[in-house]
C-alpha atoms as a PDB file:
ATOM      1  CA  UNK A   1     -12.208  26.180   2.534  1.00  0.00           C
ATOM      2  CA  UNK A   2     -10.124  23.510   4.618  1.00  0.00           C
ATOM      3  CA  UNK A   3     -11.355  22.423   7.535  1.00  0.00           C
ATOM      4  CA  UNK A   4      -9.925  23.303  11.188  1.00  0.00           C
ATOM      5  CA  UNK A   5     -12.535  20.997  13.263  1.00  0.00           C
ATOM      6  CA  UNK A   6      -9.968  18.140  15.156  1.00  0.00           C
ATOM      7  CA  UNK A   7     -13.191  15.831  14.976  1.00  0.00           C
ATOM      8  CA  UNK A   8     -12.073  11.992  14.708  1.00  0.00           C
ATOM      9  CA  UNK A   9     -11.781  10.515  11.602  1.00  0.00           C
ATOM     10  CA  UNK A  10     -15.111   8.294  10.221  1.00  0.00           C
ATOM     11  CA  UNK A  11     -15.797   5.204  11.796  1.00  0.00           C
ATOM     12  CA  UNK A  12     -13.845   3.372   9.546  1.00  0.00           C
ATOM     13  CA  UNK A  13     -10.687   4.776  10.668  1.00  0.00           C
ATOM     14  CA  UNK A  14     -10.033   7.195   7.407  1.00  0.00           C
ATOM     15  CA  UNK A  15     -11.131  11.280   7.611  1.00  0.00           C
ATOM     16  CA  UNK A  16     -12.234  13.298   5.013  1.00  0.00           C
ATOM     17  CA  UNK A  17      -9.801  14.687   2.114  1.00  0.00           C
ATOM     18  CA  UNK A  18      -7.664  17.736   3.699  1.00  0.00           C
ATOM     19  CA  UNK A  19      -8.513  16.971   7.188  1.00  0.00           C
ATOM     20  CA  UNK A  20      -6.002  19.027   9.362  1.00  0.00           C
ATOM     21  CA  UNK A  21      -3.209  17.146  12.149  1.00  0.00           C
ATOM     22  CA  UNK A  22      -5.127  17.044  15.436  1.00  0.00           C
ATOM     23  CA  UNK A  23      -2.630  18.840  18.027  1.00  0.00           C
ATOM     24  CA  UNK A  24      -3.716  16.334  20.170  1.00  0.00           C
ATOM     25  CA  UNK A  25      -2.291  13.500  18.108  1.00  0.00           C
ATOM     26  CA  UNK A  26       0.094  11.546  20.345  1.00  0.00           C
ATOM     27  CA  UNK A  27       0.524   7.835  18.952  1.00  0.00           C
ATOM     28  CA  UNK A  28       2.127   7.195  14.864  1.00  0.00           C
ATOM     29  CA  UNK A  29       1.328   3.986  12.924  1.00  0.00           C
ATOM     30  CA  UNK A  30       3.096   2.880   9.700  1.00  0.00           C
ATOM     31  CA  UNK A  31       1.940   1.112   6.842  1.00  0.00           C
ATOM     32  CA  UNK A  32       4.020   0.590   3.541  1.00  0.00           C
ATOM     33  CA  UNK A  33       2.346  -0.216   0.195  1.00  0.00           C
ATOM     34  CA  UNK A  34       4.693  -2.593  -1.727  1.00  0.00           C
ATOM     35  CA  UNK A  35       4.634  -4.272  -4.537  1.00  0.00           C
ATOM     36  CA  UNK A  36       6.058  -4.959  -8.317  1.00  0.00           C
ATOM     37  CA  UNK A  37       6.823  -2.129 -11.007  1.00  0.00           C
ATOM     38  CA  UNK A  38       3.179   0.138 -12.101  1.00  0.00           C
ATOM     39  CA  UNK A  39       0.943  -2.131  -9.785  1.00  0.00           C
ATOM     40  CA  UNK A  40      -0.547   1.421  -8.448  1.00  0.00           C
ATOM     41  CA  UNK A  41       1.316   2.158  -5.146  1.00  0.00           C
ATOM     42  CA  UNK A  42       1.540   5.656  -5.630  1.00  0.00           C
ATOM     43  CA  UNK A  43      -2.151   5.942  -6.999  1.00  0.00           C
ATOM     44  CA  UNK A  44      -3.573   4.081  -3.691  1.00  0.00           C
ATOM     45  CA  UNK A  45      -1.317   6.579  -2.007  1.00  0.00           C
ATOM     46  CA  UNK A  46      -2.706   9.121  -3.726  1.00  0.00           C
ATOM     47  CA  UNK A  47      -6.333   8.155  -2.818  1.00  0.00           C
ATOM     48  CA  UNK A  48      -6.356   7.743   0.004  1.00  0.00           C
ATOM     49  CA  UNK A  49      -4.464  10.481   1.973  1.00  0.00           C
ATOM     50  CA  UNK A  50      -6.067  13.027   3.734  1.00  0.00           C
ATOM     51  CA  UNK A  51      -3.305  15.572   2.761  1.00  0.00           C
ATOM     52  CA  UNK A  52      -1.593  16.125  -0.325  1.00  0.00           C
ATOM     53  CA  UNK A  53       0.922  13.142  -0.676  1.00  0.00           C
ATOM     54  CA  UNK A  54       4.246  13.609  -1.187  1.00  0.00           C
ATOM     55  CA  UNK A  55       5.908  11.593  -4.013  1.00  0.00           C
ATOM     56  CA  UNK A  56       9.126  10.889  -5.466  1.00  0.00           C
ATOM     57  CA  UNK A  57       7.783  10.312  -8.885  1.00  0.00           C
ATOM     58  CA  UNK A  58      10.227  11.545 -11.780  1.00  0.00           C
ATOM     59  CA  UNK A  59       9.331  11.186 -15.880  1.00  0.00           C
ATOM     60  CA  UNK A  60      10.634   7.975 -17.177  1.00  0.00           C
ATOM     61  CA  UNK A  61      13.822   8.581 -19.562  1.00  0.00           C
ATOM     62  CA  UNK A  62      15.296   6.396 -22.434  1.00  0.00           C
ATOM     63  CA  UNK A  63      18.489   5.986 -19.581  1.00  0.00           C
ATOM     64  CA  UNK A  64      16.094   3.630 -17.927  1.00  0.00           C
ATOM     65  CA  UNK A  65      15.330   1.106 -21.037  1.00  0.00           C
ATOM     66  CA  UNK A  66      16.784  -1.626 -20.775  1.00  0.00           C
ATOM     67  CA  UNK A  67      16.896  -1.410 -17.020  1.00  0.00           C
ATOM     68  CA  UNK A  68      12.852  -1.310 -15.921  1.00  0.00           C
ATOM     69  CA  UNK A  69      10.691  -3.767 -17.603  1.00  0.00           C
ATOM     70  CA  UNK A  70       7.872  -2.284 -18.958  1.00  0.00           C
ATOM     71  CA  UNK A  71       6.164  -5.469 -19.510  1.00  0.00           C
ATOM     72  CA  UNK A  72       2.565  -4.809 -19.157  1.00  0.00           C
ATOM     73  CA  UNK A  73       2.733  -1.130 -18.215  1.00  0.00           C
ATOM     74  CA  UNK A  74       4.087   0.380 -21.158  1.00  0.00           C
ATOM     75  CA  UNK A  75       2.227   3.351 -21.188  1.00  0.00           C
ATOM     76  CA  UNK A  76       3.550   4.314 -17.898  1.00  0.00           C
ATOM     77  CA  UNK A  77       5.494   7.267 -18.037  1.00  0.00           C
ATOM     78  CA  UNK A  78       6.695   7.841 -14.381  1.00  0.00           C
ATOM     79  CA  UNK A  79       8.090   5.745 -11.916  1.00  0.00           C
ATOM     80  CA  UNK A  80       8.699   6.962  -8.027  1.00  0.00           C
ATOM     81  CA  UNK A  81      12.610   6.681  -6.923  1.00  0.00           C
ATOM     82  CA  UNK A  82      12.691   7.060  -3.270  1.00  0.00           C
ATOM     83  CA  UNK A  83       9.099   6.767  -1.583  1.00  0.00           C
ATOM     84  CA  UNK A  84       5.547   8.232  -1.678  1.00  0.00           C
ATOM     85  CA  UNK A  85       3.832   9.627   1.634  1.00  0.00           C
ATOM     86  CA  UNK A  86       0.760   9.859   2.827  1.00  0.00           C
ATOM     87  CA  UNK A  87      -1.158  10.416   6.036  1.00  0.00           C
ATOM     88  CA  UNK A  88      -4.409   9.772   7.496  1.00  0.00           C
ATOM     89  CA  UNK A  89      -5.894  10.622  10.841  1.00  0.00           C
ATOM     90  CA  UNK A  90      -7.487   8.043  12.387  1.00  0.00           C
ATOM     91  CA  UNK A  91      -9.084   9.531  16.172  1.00  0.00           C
ATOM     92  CA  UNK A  92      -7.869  12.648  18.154  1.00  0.00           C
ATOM     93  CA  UNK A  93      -4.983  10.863  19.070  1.00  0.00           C
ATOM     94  CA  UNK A  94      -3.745   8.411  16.491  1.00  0.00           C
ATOM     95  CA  UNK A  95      -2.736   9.415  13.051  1.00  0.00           C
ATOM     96  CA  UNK A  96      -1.549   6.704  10.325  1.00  0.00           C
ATOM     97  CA  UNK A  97       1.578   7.166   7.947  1.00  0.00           C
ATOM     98  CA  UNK A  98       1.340   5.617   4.622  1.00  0.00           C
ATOM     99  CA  UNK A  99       4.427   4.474   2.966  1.00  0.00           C
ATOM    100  CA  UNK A 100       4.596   3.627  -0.786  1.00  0.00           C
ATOM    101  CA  UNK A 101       7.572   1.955  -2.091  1.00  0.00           C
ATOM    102  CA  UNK A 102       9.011   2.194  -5.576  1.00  0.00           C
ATOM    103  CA  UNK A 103       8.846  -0.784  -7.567  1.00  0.00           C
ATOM    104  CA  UNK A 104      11.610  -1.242  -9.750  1.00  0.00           C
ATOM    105  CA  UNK A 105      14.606  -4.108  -9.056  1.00  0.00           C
ATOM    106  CA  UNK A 106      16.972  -1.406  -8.581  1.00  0.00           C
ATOM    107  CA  UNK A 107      14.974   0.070  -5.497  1.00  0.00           C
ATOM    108  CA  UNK A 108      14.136  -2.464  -3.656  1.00  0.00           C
ATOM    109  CA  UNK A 109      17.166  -2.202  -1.229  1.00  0.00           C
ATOM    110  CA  UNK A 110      15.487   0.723   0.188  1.00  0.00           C
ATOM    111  CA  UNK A 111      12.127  -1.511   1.458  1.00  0.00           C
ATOM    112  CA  UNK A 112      14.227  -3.359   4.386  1.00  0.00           C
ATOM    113  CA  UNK A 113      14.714   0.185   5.826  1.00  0.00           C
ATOM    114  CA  UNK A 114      10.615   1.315   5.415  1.00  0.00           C
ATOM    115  CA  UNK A 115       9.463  -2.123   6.782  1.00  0.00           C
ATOM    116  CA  UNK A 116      11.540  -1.310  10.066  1.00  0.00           C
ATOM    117  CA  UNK A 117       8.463  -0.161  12.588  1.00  0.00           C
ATOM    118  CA  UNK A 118       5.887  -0.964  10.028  1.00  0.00           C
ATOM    119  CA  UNK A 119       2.572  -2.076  11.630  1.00  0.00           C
ATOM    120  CA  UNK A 120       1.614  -3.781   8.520  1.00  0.00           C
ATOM    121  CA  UNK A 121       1.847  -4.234   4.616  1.00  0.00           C
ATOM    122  CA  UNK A 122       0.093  -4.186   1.961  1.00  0.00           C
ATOM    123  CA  UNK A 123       1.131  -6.065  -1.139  1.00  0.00           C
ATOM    124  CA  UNK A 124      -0.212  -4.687  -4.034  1.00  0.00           C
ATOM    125  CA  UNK A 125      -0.495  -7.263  -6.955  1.00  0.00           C
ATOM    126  CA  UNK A 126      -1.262  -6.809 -11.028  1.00  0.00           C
ATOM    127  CA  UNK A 127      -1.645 -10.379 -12.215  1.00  0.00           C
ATOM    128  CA  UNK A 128      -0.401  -8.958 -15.749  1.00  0.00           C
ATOM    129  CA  UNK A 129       2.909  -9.091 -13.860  1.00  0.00           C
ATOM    130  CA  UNK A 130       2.252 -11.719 -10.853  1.00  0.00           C
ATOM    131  CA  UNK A 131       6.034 -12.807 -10.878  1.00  0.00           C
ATOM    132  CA  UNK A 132       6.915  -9.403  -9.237  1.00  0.00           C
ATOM    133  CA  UNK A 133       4.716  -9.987  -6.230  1.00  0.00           C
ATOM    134  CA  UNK A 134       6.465 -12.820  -4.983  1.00  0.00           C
ATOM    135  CA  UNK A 135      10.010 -10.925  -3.712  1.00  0.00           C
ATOM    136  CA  UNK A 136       7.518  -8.434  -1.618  1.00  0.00           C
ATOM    137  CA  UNK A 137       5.751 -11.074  -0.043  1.00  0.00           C
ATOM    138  CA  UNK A 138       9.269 -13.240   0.446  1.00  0.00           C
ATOM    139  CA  UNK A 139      10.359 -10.447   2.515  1.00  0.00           C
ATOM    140  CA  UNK A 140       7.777  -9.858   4.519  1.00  0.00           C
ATOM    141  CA  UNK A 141       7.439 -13.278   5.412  1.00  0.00           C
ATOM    142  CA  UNK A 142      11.153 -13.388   6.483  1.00  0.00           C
ATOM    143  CA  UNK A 143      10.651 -10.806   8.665  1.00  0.00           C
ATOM    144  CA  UNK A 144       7.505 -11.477  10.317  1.00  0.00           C
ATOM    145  CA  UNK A 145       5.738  -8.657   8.889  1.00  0.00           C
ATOM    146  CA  UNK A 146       2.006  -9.013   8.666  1.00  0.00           C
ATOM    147  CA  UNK A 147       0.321  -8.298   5.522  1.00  0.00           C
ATOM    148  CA  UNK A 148      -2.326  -8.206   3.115  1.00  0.00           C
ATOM    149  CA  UNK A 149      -2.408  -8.851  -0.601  1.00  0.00           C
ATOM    150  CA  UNK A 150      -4.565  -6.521  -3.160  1.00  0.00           C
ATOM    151  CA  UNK A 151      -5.245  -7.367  -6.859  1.00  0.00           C
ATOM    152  CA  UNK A 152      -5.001  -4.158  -7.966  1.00  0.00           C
ATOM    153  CA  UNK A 153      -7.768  -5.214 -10.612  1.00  0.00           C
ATOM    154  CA  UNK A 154      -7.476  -2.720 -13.842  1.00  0.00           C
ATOM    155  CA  UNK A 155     -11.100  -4.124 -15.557  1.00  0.00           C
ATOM    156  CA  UNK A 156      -9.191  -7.161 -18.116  1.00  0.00           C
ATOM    157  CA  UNK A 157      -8.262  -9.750 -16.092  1.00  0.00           C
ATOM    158  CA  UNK A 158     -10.639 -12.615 -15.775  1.00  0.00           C
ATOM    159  CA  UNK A 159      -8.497 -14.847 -12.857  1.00  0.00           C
ATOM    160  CA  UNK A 160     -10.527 -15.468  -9.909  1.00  0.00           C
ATOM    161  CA  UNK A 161      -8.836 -15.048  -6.536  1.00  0.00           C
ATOM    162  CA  UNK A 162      -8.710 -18.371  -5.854  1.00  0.00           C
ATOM    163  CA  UNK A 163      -6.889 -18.599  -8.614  1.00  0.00           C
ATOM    164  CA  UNK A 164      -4.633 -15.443  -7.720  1.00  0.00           C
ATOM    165  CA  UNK A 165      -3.664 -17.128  -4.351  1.00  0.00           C
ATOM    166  CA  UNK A 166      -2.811 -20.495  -5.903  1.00  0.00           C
ATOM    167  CA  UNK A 167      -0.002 -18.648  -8.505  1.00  0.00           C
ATOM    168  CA  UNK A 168       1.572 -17.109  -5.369  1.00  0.00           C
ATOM    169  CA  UNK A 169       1.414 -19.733  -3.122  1.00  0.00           C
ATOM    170  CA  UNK A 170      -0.323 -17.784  -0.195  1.00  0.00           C
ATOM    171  CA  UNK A 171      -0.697 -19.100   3.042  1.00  0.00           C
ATOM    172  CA  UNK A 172      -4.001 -19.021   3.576  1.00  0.00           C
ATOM    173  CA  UNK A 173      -4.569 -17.032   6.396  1.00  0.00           C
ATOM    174  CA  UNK A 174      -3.250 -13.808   4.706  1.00  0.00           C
ATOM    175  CA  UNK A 175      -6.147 -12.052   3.319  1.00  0.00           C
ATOM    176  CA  UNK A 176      -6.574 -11.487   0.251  1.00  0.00           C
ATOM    177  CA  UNK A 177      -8.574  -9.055  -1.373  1.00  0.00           C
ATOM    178  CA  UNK A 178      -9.545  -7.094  -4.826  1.00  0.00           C
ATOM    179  CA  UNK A 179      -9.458  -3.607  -5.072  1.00  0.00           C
ATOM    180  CA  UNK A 180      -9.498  -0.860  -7.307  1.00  0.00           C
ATOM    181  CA  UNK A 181      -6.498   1.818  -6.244  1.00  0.00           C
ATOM    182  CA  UNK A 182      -7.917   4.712  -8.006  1.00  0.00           C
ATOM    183  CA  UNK A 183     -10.791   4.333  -6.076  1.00  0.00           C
ATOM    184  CA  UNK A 184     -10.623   6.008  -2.274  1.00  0.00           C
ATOM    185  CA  UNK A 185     -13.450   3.821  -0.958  1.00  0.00           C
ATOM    186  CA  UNK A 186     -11.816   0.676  -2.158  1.00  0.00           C
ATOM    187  CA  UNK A 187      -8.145   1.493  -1.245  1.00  0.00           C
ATOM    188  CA  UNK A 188      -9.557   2.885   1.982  1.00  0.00           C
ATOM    189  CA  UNK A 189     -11.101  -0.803   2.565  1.00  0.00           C
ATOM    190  CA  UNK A 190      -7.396  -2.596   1.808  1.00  0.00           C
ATOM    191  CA  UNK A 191      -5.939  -0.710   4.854  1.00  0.00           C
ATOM    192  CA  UNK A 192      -9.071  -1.553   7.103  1.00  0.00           C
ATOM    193  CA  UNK A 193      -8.562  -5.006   6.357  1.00  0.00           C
ATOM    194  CA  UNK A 194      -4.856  -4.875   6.857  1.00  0.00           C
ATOM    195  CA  UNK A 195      -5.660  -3.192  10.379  1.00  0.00           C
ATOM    196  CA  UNK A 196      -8.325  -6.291  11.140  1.00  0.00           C
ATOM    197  CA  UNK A 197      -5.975  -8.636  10.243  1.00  0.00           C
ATOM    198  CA  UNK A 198      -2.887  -7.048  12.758  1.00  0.00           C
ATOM    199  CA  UNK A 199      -5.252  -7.063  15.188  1.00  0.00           C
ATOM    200  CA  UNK A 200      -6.227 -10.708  14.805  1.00  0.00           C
ATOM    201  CA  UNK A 201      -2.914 -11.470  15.266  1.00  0.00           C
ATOM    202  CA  UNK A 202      -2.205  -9.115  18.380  1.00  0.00           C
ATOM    203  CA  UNK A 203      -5.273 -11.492  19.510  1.00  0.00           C
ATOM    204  CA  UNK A 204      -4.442 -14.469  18.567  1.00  0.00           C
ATOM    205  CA  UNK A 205      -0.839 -14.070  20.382  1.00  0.00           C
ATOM    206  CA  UNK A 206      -2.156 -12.507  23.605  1.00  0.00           C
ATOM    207  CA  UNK A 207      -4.844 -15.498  23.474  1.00  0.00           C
END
């Protein structure tokens, strides 16, 4: 049976699977998931929402060969068009809205219009397909957006993070983390560090 307690969320800022909208909720945050072609956005989405996300996700047809590179992910089979959505309640008055971007080339005009508001980003990496990382992390940058980086790590990669940060040229004061996007524990500890890191930088600017 669903809850109806309006009890704050853990004390890691995410509540429990099918927690209901406090009515006292009064202040939104946004976060967007970005990130290349199959690195998982939708599946962190999906793990971490506290209500049942909504996604664009529609089966992959042969009009799309040719057109999405499937590189690395070829036994994906569906591939989100618009956006994915996802929400989690983080006290009795603050509630997060997750944001997860499709992937493909032919998308990515809509992410200039999701970061708008964003607190934060997370950049969700696949080293099998680094090179798709780097126009996420280009924009952000360009627009001031802070952000963290997750190796979506799938079990068969063997490249340290070191190693990760010196193929995309990170600055080094953006985090940078490995994660497992399947997992709710792990993707729930992405968006905690994303949250540490905005509010480092709220800090660090008011200092």
């Amino acid at each position: 049976m669903r809850s109806t307690s309006s009890e704050p969320a853990d004390v890691d800022g995410v509540g429990p699977p099918s927690s209901p909208l406090p009515n006292t909720a009064s202040q939104a945050l946004k976060l967007v998931v970005v990130g290349g072609f199959g690195v998982g956005k939708t599946t962190m989405v999906r793990s971490v929402s506290e209500i049942r996300p909504l996604d664009t996700e529609e089966t992959m047809t042969r009009a799309g060969a040719g057109v999405d590179d499937l590189q690395g992910v070829e036994s994906k089979h569906t591939t989100t068009v618009a956006f994915d959505f996802g929400r989690i309640t983080l006290d009795a008055t603050s509630v997060l809205y997750l944001f997860g971007a499709p992937g493909q080339k032919r998308f990515w005009f809509l992410w200039e219009r999701m970061f708008v508001g964003a607190l934060g980003a997370v950049v969700l990496i696949d080293t099998r397909r680094l090179e798709d990382s780097w126009y996420a992390i280009d924009r952000l940058e360009a627009q001031g957006t802070p952000f963290v980086v997750a190796h979506n790590d799938f079990g068969a990669t063997a490249h340290s993070l070191e190693e990760v940060r010196a193929a995309l040229d990170l600055d080094p004061t953006v985090p940078l983390l490995r994660c497992d996007a399947r997992d709710r524990d792990s993707a729930k500890q992405v968006l905690i560090s994303l949250v540490h890191h905005v509010r480092s930088l709220v800090e660090k600017g008011a200092g």
